[in-house]
Protein backbone atom coordinates (compact mmCIF):
# COMPACT_ATOMS: atom_id res chain seq x y z
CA UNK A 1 96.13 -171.57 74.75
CA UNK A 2 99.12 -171.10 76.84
CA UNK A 3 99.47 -172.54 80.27
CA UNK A 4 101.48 -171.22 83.03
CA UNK A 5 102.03 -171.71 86.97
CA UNK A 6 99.85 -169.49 88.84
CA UNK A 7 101.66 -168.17 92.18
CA UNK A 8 99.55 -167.79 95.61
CA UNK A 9 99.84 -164.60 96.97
CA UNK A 10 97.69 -165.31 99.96
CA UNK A 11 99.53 -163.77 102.84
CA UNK A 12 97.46 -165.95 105.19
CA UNK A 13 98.06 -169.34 103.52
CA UNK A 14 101.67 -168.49 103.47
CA UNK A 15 102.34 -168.21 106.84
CA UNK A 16 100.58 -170.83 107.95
CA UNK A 17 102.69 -172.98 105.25
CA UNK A 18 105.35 -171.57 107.11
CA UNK A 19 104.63 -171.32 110.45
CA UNK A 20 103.72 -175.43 109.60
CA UNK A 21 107.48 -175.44 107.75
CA UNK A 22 108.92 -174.28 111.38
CA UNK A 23 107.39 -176.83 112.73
CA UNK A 24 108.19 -179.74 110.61
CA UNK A 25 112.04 -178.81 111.20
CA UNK A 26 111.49 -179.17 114.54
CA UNK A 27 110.24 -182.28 114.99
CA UNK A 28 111.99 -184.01 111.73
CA UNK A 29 114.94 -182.21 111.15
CA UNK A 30 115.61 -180.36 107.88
CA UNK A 31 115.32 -184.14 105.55
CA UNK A 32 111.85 -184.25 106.77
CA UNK A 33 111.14 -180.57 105.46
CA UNK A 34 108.79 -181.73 102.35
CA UNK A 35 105.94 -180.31 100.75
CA UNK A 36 104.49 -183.20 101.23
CA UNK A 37 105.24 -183.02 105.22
CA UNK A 38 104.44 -178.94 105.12
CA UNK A 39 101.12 -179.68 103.89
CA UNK A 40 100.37 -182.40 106.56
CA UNK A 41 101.03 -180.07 109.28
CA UNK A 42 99.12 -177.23 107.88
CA UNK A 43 95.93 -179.38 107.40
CA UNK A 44 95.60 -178.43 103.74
CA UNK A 45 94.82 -179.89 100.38
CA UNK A 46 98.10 -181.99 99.33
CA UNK A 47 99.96 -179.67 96.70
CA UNK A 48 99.13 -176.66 98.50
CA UNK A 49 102.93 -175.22 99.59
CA UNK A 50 104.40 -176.33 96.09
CA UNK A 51 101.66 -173.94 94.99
CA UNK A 52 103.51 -170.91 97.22
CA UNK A 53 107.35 -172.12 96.79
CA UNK A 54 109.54 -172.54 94.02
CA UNK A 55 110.98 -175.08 95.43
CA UNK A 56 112.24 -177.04 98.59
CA UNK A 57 115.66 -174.21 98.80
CA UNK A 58 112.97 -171.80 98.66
CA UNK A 59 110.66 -173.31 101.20
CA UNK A 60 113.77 -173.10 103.68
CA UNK A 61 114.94 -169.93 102.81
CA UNK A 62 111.47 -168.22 103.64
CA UNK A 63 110.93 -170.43 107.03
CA UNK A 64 114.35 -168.76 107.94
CA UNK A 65 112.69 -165.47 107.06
CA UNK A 66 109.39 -166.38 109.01
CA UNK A 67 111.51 -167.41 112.06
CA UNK A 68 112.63 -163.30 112.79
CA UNK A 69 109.14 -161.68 111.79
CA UNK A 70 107.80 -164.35 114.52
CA UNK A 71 110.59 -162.94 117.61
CA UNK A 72 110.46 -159.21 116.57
CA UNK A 73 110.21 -157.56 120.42
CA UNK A 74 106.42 -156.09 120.87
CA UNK A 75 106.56 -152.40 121.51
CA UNK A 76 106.10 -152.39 125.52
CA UNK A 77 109.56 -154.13 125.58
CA UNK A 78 111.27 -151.30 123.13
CA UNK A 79 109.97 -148.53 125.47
CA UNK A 80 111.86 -149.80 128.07
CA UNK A 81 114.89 -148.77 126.60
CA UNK A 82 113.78 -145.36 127.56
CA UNK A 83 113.97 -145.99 130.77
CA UNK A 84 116.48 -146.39 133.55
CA UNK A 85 120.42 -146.89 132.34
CA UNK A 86 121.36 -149.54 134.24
CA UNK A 87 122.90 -152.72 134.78
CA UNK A 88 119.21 -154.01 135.84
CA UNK A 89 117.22 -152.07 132.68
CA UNK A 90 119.68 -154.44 130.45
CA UNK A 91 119.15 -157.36 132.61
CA UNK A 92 115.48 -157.31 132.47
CA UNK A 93 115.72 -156.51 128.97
CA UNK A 94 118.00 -159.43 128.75
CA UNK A 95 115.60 -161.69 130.67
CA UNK A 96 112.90 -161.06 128.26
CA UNK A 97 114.80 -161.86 125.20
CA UNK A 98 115.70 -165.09 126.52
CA UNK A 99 112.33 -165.88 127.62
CA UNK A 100 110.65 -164.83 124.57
CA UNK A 101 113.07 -167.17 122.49
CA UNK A 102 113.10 -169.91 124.72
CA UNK A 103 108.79 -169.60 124.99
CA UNK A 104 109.46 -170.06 120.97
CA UNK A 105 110.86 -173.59 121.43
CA UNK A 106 110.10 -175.06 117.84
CA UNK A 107 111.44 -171.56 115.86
CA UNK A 108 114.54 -171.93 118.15
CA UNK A 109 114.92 -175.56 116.99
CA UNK A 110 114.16 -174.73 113.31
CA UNK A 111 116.98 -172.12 113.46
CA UNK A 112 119.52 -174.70 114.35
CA UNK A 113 118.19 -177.05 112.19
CA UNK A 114 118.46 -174.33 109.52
CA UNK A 115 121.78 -173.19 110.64
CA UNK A 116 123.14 -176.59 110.04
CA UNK A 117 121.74 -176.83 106.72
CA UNK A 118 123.13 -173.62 106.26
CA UNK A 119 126.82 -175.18 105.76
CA UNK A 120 125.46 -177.04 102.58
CA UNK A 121 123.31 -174.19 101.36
CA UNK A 122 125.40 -171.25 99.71
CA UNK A 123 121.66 -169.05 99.90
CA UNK A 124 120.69 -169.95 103.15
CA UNK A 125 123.92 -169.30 104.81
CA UNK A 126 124.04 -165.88 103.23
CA UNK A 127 120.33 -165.64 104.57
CA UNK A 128 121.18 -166.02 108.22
CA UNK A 129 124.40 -164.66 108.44
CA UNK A 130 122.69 -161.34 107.10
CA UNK A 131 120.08 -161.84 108.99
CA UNK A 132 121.85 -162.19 112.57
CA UNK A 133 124.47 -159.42 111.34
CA UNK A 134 121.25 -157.16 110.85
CA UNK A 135 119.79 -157.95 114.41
CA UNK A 136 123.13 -157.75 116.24
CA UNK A 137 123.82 -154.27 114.62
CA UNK A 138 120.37 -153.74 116.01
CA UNK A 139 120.75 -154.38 118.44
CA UNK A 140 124.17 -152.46 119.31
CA UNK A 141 122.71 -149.13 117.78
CA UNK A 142 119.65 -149.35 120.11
CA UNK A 143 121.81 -150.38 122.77
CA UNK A 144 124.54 -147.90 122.52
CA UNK A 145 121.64 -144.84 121.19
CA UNK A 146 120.21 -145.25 124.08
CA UNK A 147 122.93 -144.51 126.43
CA UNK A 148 123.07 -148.11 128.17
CA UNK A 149 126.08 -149.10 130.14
CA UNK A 150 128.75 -150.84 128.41
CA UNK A 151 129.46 -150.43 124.89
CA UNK A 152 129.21 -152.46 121.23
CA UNK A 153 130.81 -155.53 123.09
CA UNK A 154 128.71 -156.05 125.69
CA UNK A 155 125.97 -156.54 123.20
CA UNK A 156 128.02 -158.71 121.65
CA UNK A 157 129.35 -160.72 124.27
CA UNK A 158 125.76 -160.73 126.01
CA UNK A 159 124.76 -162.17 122.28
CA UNK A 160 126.83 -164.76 122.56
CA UNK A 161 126.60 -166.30 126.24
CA UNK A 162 122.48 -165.61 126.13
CA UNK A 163 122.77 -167.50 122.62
CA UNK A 164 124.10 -170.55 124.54
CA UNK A 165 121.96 -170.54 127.49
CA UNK A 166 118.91 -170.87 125.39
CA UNK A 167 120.54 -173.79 123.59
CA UNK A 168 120.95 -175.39 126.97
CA UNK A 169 117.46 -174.48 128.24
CA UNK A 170 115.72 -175.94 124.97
CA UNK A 171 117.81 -178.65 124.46
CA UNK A 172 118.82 -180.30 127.66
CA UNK A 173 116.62 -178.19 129.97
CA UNK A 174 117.84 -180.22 133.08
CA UNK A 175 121.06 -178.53 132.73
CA UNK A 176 119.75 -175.00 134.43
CA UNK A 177 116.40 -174.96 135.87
CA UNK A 178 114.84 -171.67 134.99
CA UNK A 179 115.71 -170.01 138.12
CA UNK A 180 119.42 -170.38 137.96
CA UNK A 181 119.10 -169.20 133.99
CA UNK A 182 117.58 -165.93 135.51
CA UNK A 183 120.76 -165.87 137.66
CA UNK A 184 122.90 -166.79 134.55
CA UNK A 185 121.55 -163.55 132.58
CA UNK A 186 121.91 -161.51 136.00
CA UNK A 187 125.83 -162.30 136.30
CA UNK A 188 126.10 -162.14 132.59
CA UNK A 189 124.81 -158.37 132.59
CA UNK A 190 126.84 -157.86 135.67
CA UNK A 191 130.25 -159.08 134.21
CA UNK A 192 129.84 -157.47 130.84
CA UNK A 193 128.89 -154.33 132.18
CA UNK A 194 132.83 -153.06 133.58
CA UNK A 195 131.77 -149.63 134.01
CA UNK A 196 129.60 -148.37 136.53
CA UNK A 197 125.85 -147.71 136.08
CA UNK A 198 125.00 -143.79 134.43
CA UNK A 199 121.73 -142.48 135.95
């Protein structure tokens, strides 16, 4: 009789292995990611996420993967890029995205966790950087489709200087107290913007 690895398919399990993956990196930093660790934090039977991953490159890969499913935008926050184009549409819209992130503390940590193992891992850094390309160009298109104010930049530049502030907020959040980080994204929208509003 011929034996061969059986691979779980359970959606459930899965994400919970690695939802419990995010939050391993977290806490322990990508050395601590191990089955054996993933397994802990999930509260299953030792030998369960070597069961659903080929192996710990894998494992990584798909928590990178798991990391964007959890911060796609709900659908009340795309509609409201049918409404008003203006400087304060893209700033609330702004304000969200850093407060959804930032309410994500341990995904945001995983990432940079990730992103650092990234420069040793030829497959995970092709991951991400396809990854964030994807969501930037997303971003721009739904920006610039939508007849915002500014143009391709501003999404770009409003990328990068939100990117930052939610480093700073999750990382040495007595830096900006959340109220001046709502002013931050307010003058960030306000200087990237050049043009003036369209109605």
């Amino acid at each position: 009789m011929e034996w061969c690895q059986v691979v779980r398919t359970n959606p459930q399990r899965r994400q919970a292995l690695l939802d419990a993956s995010i939050e391993v990196l977290a806490r322990e930093g990508a050395r601590g990611l191990t089955f054996r660790a993933v397994d802990k934090e999930a509260e299953v039977p030792a030998g369960t996420a070597s069961n659903y991953f080929a192996n710990r490159d894998d494992l990584l890969v798909q928590a990178g993967h798991r990391y964007y499913e959890r911060l796609v935008p709900d659908q009340s926050v795309m509609v409201k890029l049918q409404g008003p184009r203006s400087r304060e549409t893209v700033t609330e819209l702004m304000t969200e995205v850093v407060g959804r992130v930032t309410r994500f503390r341990t995904g945001y940590l995983a990432l940079l966790e990730l992103r650092l193992e990234a420069t040793r891992r030829p497959e995970l850094q092709a991951l991400l950087t396809e990854r964030v390309r994807a969501d930037l160009d997303f971003n721009i298109r739904n920006h610039v489709d939508n007849g915002m104010p500014g143009d391709e930049n501003t999404v770009v530049l409003l990328f990068l200087a939100l990117n930052w502030l939610i480093l700073e907020r999750l990382t040495l959040p007595g830096v900006f107290t959340e109220e001046q980080a709502d002013e931050l994204v307010r003058m960030a929208v306000e200087r990237a913007i050049s043009t003036p509003d369209r109605a």
